[in-house]
N, C-alpha and C. Protein backbone atom coordinates (compact mmCIF):
# COMPACT_ATOMS: atom_id res chain seq x y z
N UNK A 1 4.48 0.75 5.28
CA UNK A 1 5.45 -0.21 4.84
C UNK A 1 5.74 0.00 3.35
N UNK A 2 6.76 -0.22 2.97
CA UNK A 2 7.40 -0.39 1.88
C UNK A 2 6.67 -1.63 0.75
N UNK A 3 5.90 -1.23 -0.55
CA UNK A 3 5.67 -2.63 -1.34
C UNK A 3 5.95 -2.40 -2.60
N UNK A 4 6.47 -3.44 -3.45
CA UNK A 4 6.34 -3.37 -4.79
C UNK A 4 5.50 -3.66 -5.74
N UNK A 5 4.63 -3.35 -6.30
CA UNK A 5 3.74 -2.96 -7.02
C UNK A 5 3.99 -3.47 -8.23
N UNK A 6 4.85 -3.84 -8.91
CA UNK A 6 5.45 -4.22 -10.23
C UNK A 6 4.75 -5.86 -10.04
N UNK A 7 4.77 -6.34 -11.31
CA UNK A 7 5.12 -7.90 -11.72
C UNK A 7 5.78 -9.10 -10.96
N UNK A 8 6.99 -8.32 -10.71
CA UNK A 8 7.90 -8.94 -10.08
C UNK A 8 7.93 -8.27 -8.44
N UNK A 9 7.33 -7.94 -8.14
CA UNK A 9 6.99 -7.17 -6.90
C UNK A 9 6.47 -8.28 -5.95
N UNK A 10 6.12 -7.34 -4.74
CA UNK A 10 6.11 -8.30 -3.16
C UNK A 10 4.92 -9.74 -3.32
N UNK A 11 3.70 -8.89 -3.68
CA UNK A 11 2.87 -10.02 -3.47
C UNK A 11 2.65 -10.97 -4.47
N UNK A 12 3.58 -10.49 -5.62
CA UNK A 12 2.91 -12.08 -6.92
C UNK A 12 2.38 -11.52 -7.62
N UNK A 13 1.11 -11.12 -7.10
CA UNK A 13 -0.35 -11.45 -7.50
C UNK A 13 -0.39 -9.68 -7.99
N UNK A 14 -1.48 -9.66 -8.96
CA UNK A 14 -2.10 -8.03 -10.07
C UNK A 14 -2.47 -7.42 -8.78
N UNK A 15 -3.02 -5.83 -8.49
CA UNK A 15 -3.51 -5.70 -7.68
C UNK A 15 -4.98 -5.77 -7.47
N UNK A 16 -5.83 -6.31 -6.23
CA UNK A 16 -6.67 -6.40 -6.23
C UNK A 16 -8.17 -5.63 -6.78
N UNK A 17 -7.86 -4.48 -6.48
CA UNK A 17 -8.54 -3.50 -7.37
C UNK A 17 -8.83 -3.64 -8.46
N UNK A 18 -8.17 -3.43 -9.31
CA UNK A 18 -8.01 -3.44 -11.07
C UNK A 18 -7.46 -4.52 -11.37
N UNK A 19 -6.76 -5.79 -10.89
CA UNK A 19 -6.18 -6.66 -11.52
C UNK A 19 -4.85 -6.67 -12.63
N UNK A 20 -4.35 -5.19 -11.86
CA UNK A 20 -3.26 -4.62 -12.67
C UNK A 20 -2.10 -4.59 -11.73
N UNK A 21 -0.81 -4.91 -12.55
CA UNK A 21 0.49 -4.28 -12.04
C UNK A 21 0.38 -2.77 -12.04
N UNK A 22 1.14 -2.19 -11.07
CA UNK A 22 1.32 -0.58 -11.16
C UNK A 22 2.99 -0.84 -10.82
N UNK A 23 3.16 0.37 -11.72
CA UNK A 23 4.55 0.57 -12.07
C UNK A 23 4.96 1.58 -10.29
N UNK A 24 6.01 1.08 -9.88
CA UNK A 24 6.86 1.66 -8.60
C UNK A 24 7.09 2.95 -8.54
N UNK A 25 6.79 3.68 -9.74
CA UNK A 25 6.85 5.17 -9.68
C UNK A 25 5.64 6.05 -9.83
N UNK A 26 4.54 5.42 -9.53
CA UNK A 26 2.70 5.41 -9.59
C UNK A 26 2.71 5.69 -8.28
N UNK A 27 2.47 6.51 -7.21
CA UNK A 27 1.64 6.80 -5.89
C UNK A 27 0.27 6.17 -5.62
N UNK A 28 1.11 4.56 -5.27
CA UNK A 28 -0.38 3.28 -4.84
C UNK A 28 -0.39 2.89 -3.85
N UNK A 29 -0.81 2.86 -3.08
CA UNK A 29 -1.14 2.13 -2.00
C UNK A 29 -1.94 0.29 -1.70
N UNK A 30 -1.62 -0.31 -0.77
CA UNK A 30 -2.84 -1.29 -0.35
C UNK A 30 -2.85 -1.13 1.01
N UNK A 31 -3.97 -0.82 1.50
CA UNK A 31 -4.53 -1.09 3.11
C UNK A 31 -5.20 -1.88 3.35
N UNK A 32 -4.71 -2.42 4.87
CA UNK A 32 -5.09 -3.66 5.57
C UNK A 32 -6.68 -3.71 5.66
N UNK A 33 -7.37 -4.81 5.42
CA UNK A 33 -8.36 -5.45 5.45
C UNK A 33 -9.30 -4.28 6.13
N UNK A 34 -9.29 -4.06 7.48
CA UNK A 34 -11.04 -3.21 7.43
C UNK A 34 -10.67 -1.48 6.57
N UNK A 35 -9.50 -1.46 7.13
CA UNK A 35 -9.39 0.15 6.24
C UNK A 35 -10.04 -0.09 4.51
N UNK A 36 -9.24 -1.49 4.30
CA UNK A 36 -9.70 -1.24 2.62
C UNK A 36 -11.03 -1.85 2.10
N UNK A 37 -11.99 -1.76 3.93
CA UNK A 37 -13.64 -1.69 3.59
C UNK A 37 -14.24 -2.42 2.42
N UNK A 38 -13.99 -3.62 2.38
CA UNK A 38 -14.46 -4.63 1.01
C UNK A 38 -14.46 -4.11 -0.12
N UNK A 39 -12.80 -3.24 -0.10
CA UNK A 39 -13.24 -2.74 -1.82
C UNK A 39 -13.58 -1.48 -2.38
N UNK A 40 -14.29 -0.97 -0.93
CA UNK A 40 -14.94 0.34 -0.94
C UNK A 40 -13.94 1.53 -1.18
N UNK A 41 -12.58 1.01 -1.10
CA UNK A 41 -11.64 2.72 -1.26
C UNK A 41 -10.79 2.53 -2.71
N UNK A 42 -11.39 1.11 -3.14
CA UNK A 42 -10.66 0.73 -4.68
C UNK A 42 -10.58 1.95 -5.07
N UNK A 43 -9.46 2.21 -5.85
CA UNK A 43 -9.34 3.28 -6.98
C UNK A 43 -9.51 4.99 -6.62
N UNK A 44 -9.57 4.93 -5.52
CA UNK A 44 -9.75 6.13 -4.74
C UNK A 44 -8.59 6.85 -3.97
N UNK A 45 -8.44 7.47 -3.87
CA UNK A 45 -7.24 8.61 -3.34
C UNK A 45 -7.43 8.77 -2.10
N UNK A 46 -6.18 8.53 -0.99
CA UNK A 46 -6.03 9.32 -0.24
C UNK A 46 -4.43 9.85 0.40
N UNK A 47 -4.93 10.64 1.29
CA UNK A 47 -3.85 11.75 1.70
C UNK A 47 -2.89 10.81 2.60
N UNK A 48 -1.77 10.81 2.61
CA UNK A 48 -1.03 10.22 3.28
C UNK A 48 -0.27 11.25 3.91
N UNK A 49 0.03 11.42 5.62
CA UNK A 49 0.94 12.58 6.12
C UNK A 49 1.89 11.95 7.12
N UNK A 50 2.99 12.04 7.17
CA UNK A 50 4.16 11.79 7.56
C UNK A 50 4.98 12.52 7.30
N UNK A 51 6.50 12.14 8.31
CA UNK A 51 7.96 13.04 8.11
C UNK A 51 7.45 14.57 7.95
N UNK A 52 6.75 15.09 7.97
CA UNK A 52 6.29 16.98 7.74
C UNK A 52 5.84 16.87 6.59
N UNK A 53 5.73 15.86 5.74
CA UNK A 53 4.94 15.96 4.35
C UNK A 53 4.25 15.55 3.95
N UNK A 54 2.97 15.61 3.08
CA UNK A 54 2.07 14.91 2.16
C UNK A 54 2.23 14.47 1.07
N UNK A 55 1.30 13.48 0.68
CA UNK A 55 1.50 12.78 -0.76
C UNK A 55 0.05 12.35 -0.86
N UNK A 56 -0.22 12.58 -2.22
CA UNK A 56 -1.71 11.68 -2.46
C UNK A 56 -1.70 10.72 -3.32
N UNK A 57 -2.36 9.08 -2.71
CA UNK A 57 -2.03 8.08 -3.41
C UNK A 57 -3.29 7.32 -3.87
N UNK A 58 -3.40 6.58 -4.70
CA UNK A 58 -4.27 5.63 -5.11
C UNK A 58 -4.28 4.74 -4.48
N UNK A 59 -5.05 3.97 -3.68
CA UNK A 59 -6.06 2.73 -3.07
C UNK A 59 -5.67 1.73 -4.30
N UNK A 60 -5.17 0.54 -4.49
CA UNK A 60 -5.00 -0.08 -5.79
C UNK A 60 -4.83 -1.58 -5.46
N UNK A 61 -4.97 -2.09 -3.80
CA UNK A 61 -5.01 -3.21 -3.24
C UNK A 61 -5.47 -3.44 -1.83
N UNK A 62 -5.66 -4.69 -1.02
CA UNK A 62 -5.52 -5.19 0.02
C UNK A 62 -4.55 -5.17 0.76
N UNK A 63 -4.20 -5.75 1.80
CA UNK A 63 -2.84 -6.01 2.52
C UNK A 63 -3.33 -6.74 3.50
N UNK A 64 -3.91 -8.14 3.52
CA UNK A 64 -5.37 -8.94 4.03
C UNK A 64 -4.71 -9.71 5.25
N UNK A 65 -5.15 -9.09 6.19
CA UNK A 65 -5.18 -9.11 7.60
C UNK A 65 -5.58 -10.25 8.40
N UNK A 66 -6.36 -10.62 7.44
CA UNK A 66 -6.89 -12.30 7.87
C UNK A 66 -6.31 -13.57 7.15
N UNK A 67 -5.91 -13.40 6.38
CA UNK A 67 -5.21 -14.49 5.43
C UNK A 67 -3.79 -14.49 5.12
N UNK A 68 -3.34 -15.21 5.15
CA UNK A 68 -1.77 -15.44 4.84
C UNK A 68 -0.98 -16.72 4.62
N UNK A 69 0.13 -16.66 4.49
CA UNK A 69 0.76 -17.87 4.54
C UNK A 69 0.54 -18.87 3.88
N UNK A 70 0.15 -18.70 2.56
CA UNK A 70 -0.05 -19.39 1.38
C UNK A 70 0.21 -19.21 -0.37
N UNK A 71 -0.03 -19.79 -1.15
CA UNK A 71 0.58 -19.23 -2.33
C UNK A 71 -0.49 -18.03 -2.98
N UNK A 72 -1.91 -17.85 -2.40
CA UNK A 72 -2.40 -16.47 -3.04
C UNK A 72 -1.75 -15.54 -2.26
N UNK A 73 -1.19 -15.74 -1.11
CA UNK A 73 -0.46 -14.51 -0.56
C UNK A 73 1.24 -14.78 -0.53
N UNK A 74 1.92 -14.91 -1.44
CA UNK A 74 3.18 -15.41 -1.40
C UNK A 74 3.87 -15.54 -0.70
N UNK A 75 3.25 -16.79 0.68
CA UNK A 75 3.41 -16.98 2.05
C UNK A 75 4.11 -16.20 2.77
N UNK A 76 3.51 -14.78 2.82
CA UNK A 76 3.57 -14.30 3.34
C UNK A 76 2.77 -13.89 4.66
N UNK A 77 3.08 -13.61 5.93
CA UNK A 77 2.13 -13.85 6.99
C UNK A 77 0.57 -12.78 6.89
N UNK A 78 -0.30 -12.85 7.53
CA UNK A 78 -1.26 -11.98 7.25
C UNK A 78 -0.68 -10.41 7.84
N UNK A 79 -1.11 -9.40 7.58
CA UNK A 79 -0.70 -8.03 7.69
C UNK A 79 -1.63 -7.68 9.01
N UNK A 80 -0.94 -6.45 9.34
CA UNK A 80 -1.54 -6.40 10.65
C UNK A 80 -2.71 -5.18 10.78
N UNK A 81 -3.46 -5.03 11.14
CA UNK A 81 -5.02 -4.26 11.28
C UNK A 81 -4.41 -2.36 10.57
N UNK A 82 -3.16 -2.03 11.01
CA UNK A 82 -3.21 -0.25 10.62
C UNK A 82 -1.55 -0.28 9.80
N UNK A 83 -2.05 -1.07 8.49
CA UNK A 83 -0.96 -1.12 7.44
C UNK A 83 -1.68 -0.08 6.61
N UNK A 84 -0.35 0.31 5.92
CA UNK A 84 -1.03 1.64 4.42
C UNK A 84 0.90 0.61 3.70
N UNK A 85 0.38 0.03 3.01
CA UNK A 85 1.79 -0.44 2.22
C UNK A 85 1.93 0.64 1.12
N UNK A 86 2.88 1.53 0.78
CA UNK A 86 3.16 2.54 -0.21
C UNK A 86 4.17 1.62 -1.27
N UNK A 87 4.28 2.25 -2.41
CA UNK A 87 4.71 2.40 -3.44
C UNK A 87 6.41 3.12 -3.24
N UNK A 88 7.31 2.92 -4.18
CA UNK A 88 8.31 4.23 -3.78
C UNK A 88 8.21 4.79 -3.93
N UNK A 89 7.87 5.37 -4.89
CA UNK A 89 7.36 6.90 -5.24
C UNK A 89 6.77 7.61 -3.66
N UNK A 90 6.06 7.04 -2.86
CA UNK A 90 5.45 7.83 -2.14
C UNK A 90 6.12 7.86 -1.09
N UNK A 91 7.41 7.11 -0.76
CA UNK A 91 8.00 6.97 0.37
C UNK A 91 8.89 8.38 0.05
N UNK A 92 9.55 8.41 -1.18
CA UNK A 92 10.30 9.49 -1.76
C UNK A 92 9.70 10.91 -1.52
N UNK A 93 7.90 10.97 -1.86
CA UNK A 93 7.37 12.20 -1.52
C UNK A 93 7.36 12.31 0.19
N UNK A 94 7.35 11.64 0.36
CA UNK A 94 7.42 11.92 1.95
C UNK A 94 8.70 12.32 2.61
N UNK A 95 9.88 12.44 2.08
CA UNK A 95 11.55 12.86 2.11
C UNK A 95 12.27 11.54 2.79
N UNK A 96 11.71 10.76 2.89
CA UNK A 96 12.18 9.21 3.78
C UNK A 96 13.58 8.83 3.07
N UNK A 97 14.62 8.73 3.35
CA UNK A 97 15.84 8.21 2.37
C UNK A 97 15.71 6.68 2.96
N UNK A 98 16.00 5.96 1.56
CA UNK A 98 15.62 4.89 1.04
C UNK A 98 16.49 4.12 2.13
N UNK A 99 17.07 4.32 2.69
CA UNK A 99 17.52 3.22 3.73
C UNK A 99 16.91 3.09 4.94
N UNK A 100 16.13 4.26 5.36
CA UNK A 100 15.02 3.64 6.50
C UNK A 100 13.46 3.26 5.56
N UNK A 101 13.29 3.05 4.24
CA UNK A 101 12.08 2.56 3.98
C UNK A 101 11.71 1.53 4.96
N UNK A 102 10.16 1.03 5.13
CA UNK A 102 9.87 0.05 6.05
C UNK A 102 8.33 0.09 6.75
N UNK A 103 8.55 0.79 8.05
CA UNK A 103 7.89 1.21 9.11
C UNK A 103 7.91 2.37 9.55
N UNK A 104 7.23 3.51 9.36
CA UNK A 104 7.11 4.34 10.34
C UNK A 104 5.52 4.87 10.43
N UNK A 105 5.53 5.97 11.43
CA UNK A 105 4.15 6.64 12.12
C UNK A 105 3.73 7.65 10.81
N UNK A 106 2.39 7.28 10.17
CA UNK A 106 1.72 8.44 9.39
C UNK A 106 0.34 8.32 10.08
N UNK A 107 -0.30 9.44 9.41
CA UNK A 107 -2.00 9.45 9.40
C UNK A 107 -2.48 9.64 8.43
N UNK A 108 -3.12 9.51 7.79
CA UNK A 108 -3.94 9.33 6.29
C UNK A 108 -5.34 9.45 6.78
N UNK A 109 -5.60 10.19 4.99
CA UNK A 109 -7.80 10.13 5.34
C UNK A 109 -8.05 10.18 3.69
N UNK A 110 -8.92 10.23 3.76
CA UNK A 110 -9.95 10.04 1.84
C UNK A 110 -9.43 11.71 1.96
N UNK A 111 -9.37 11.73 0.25
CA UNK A 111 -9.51 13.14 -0.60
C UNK A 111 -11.13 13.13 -0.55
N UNK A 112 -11.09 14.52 -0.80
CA UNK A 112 -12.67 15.26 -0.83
C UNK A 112 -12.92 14.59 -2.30
C-alpha cells in the first residue's frame, strides 16, 4: 500500500521506530503487526520484489493490525495481517505509475 511518511502524512503520528518523520523520497516502509515482530525489524532493511523489480527499504514503522479507529491511529481502521505500506519513492523503484499506487502482489525478506 501506498503511505505518507511526512508530517502531514497518513498516520499523524512520527514513525514508530525512531519517532521521526521520513521525508516521501526516503525508501521506508511500515509492516503489519506480526511481520513488524515487536520492533524487531525497526531500522532494518528489507528487499521488496514486485512488477519485475527490486527496491531496498527501511522498516521505520507499524501498520497495527490490532488497533484502530481512534485518534493514535487517525481513525483509521486496523491494517490487515500481510501489509508492507511503502513510501513513494519505492513505489517509483518498482516502475508502478502513480495512478495505480495502492495494492498490489509483492514478496519481500530481510537483507543479509
Amino acid at each position: 500500500m501506498f503511505n505518507r511518511f511526512e508530517r502531514d502524512g497518513d498516520s499523524g503520528a512520527p514513525s514508530k521506530c525512531d519517532n521521526q518523520y521520513h521525508s516521501d523520497d526516503d525508501p521506508v516502509v511500515a509492516l503489519s503487526t506480526g511481520w513488524y515482530n515487536n520492533g524487531k525489524r525497526c531500522l532494518n532493511y528489507i528487499n521488496i520484489h514486485g512488477n519485475g523489480k527490486s527496491v531496498r527499504a527501511k522498516v521505520v514503522d507499524e501498520c497495527d493490525s490490532s488497533m484502530g479507529c481512534d485518534t493514535d491511529h487517525d481513525y483509521q481502521p486496523p491494517c490487515p495481517n500481510n501489509i508492507v505500506d511503502a513510501s513513494k519513492v519505492v513505489w517509483k523503484a518498482l516502475g508502478v505509475p502513480e495512478s495505480d499506487w495502492g495494492e498490489m502482489d509483492i514478496y519481500w525478506s530481510d537483507t543479509d
